[in-house]
PDB file of N, CA and C in Angstrom:
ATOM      1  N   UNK A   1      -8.290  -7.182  39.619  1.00  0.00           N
ATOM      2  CA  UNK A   1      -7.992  -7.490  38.235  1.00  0.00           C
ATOM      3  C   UNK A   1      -9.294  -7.704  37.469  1.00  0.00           C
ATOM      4  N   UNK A   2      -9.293  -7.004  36.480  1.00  0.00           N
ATOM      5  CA  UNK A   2     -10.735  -7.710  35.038  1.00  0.00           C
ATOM      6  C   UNK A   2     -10.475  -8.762  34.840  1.00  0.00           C
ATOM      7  N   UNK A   3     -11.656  -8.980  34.704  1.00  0.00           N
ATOM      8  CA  UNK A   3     -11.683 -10.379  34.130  1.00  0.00           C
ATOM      9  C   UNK A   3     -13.041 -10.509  33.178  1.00  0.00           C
ATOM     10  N   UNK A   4     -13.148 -11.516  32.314  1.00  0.00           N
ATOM     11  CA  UNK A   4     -14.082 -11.210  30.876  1.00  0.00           C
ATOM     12  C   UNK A   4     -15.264 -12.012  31.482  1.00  0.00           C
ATOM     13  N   UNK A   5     -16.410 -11.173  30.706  1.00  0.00           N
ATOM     14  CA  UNK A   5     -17.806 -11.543  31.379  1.00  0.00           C
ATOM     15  C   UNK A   5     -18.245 -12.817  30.760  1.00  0.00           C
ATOM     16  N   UNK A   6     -17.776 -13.440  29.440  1.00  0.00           N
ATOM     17  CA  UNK A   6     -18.142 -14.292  28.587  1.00  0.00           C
ATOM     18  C   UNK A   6     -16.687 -14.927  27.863  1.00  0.00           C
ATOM     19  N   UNK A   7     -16.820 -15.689  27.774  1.00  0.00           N
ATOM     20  CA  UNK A   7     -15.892 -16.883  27.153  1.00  0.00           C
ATOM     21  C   UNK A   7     -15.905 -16.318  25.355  1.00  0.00           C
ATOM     22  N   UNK A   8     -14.282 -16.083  24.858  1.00  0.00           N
ATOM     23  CA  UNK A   8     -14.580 -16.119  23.583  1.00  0.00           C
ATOM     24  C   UNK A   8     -14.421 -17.277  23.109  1.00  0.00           C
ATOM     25  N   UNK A   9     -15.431 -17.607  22.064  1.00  0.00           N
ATOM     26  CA  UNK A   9     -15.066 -18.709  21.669  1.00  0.00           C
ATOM     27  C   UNK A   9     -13.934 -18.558  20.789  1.00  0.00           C
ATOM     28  N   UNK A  10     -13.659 -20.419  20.064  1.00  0.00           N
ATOM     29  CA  UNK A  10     -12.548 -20.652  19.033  1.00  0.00           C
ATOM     30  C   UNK A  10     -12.453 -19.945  17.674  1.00  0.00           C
ATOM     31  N   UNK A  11     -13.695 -19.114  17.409  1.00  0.00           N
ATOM     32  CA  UNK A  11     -13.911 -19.237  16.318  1.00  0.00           C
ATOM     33  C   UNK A  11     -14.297 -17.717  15.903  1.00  0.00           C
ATOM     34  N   UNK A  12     -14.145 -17.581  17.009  1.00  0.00           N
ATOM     35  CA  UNK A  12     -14.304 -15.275  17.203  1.00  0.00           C
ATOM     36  C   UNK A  12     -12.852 -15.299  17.168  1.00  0.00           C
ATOM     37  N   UNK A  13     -12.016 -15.981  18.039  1.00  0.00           N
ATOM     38  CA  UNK A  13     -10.984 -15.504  18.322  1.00  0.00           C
ATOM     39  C   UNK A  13     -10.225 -15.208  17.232  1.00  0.00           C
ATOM     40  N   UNK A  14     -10.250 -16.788  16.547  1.00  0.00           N
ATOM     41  CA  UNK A  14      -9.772 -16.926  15.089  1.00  0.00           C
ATOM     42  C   UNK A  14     -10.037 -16.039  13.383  1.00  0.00           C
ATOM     43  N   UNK A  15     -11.305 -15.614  14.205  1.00  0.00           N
ATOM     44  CA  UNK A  15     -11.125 -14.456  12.934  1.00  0.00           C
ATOM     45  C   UNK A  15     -10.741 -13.427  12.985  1.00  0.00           C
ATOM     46  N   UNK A  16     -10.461 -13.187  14.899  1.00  0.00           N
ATOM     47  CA  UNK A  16      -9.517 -11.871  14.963  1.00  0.00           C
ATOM     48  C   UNK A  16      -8.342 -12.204  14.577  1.00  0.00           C
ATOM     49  N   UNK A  17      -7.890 -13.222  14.545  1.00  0.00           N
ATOM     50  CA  UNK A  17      -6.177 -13.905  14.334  1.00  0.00           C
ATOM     51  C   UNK A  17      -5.949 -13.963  12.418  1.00  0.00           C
ATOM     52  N   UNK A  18      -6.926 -13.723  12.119  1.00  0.00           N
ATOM     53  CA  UNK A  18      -6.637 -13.849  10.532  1.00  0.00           C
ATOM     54  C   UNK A  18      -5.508 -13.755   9.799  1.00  0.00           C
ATOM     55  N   UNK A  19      -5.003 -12.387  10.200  1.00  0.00           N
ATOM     56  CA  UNK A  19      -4.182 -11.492   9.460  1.00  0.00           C
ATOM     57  C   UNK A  19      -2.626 -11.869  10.312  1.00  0.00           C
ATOM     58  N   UNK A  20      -2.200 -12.466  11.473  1.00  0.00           N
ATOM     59  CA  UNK A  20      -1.321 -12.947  11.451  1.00  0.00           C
ATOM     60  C   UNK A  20      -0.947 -14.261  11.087  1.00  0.00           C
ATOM     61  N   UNK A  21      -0.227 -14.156   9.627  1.00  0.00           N
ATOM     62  CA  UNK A  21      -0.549 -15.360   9.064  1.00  0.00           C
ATOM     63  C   UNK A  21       1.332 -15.300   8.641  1.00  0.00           C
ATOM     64  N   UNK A  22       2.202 -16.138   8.369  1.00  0.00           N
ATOM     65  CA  UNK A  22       3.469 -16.670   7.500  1.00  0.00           C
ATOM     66  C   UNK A  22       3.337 -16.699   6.384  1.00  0.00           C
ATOM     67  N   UNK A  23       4.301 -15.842   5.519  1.00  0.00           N
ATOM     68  CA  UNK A  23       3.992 -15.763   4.408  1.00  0.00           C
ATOM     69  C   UNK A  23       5.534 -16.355   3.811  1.00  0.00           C
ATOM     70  N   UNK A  24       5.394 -17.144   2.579  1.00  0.00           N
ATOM     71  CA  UNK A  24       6.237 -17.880   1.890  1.00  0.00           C
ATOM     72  C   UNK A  24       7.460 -16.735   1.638  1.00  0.00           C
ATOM     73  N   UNK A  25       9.025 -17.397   2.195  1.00  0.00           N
ATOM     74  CA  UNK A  25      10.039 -17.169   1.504  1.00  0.00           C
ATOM     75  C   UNK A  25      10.198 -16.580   0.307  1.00  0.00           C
ATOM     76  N   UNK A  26      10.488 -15.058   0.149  1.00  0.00           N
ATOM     77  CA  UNK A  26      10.841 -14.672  -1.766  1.00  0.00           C
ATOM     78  C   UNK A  26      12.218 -15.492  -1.645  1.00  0.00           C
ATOM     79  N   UNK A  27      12.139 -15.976  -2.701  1.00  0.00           N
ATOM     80  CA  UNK A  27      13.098 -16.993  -3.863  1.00  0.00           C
ATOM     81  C   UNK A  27      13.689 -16.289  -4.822  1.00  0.00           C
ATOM     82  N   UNK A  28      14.902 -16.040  -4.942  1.00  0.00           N
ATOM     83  CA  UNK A  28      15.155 -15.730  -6.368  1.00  0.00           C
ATOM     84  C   UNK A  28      16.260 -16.190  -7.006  1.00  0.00           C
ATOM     85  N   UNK A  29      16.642 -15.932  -8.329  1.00  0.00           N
ATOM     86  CA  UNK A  29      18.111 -16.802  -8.893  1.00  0.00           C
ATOM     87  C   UNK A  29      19.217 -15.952  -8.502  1.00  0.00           C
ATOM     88  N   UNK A  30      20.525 -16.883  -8.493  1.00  0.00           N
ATOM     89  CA  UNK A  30      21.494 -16.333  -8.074  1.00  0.00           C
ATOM     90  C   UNK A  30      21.809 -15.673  -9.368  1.00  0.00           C
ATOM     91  N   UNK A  31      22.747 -14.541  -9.307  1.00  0.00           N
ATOM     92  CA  UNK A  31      22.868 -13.522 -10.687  1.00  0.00           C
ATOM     93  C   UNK A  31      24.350 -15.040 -11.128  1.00  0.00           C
ATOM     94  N   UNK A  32      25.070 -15.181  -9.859  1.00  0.00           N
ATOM     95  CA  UNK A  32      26.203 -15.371 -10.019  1.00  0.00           C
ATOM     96  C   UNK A  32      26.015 -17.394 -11.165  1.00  0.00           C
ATOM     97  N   UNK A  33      25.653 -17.720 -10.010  1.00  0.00           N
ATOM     98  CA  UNK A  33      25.379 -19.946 -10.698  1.00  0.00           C
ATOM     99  C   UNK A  33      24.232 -19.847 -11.300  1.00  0.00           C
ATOM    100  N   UNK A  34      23.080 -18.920 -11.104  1.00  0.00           N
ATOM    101  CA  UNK A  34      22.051 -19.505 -11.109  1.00  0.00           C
ATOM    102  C   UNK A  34      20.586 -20.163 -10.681  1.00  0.00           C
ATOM    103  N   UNK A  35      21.628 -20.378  -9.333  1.00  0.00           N
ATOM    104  CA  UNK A  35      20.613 -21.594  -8.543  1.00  0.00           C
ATOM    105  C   UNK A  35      19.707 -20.486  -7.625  1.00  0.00           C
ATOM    106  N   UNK A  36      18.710 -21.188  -6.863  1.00  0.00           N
ATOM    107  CA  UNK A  36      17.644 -20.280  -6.366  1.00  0.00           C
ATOM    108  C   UNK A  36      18.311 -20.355  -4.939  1.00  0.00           C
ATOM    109  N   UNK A  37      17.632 -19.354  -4.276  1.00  0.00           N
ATOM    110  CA  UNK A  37      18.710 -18.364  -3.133  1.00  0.00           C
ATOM    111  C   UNK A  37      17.401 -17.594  -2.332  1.00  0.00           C
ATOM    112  N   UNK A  38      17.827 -17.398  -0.857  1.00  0.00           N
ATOM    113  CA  UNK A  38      17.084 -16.628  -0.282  1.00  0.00           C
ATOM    114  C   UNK A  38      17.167 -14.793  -0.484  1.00  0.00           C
ATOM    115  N   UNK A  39      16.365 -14.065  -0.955  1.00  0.00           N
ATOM    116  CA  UNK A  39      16.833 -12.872  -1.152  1.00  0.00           C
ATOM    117  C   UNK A  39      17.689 -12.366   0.066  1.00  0.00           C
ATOM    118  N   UNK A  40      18.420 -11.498   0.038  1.00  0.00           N
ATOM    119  CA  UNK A  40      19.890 -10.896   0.623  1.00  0.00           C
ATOM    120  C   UNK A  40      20.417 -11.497   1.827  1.00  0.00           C
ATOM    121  N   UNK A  41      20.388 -13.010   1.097  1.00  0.00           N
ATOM    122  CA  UNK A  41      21.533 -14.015   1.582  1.00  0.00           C
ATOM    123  C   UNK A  41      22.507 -14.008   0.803  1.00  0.00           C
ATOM    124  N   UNK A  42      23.653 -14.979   0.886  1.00  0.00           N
ATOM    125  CA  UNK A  42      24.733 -15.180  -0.005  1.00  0.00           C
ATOM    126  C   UNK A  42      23.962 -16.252  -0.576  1.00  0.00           C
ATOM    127  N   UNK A  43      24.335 -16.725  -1.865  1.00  0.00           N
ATOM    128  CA  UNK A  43      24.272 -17.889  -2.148  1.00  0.00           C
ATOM    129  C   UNK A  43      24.468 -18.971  -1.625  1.00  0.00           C
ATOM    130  N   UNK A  44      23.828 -20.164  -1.557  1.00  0.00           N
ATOM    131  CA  UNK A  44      24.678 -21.602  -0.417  1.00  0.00           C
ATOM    132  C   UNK A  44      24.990 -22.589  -1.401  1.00  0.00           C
ATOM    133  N   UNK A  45      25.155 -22.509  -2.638  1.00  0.00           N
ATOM    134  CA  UNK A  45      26.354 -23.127  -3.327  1.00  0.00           C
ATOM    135  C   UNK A  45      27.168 -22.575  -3.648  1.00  0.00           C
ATOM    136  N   UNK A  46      27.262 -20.993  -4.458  1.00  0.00           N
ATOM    137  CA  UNK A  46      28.472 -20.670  -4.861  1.00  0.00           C
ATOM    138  C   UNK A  46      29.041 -19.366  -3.778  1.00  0.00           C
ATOM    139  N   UNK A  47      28.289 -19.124  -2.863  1.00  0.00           N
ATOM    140  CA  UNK A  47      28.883 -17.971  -1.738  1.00  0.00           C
ATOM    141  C   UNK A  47      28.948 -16.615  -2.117  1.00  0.00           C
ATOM    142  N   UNK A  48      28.399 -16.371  -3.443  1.00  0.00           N
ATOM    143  CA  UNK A  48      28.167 -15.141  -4.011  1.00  0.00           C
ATOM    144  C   UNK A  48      27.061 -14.104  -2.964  1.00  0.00           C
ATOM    145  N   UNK A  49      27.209 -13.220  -3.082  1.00  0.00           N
ATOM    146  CA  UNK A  49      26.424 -12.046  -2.773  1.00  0.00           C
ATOM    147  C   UNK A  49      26.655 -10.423  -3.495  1.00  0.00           C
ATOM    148  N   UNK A  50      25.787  -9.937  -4.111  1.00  0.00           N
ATOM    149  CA  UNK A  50      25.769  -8.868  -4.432  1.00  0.00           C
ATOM    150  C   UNK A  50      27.012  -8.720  -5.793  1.00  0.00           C
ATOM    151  N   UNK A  51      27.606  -9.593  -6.071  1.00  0.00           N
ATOM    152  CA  UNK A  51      28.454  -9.819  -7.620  1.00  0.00           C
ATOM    153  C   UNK A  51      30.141  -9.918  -6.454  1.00  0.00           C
ATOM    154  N   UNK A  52      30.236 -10.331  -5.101  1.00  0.00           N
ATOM    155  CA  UNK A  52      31.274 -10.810  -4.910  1.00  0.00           C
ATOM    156  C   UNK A  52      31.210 -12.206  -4.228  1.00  0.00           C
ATOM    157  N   UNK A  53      32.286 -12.338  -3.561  1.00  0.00           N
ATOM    158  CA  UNK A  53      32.510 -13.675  -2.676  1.00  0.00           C
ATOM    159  C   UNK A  53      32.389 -13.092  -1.659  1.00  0.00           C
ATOM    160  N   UNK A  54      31.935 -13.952  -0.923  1.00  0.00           N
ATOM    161  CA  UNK A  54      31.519 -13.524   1.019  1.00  0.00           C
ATOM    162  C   UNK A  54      31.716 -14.361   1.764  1.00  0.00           C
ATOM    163  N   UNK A  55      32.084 -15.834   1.361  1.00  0.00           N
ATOM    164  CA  UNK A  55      32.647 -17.114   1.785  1.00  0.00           C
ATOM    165  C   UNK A  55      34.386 -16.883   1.942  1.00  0.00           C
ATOM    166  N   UNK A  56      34.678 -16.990   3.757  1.00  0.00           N
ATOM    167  CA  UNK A  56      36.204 -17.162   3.635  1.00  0.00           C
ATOM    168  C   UNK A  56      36.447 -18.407   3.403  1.00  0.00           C
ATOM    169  N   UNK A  57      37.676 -19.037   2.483  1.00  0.00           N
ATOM    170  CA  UNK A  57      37.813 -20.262   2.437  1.00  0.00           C
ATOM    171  C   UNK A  57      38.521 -21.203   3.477  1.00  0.00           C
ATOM    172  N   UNK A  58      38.064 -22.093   3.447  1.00  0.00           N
ATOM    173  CA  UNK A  58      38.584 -22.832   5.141  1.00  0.00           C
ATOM    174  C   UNK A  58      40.126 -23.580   4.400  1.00  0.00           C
ATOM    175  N   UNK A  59      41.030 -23.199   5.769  1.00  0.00           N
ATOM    176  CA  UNK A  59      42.315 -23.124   5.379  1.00  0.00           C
ATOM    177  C   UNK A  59      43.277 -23.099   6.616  1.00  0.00           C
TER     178      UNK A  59
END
């Protein structure tokens, strides 16, 4: 098996790691209430998606 001739350090490694980074949630308003919503989720107050209901009602 290889094995590495030199130790990378914390700080090589890390600038190879740059670019995998988390990038913030898009947000947007619901067309339907209003309220802010994960894009092509339903809504989680009014259960809207795409101009219908997608929430079965519990019953």
């Amino acid at each position: 098996m290889a094995h590495p001739k030199r130790k990378i350090s914390k700080s090589r490694r890390d600038k190879r790691r740059t670019h995998y980074k988390a990038s913030a949630p898009s947000i947007t308003k619901c067309a339907n209430c209003g309220d802010m919503k994960l894009s092509h989720r339903a809504c989680p107050s009014c259960g809207y998606y795409a101009g219908r209901s997608e929430f079965v009602p519990e019953s």
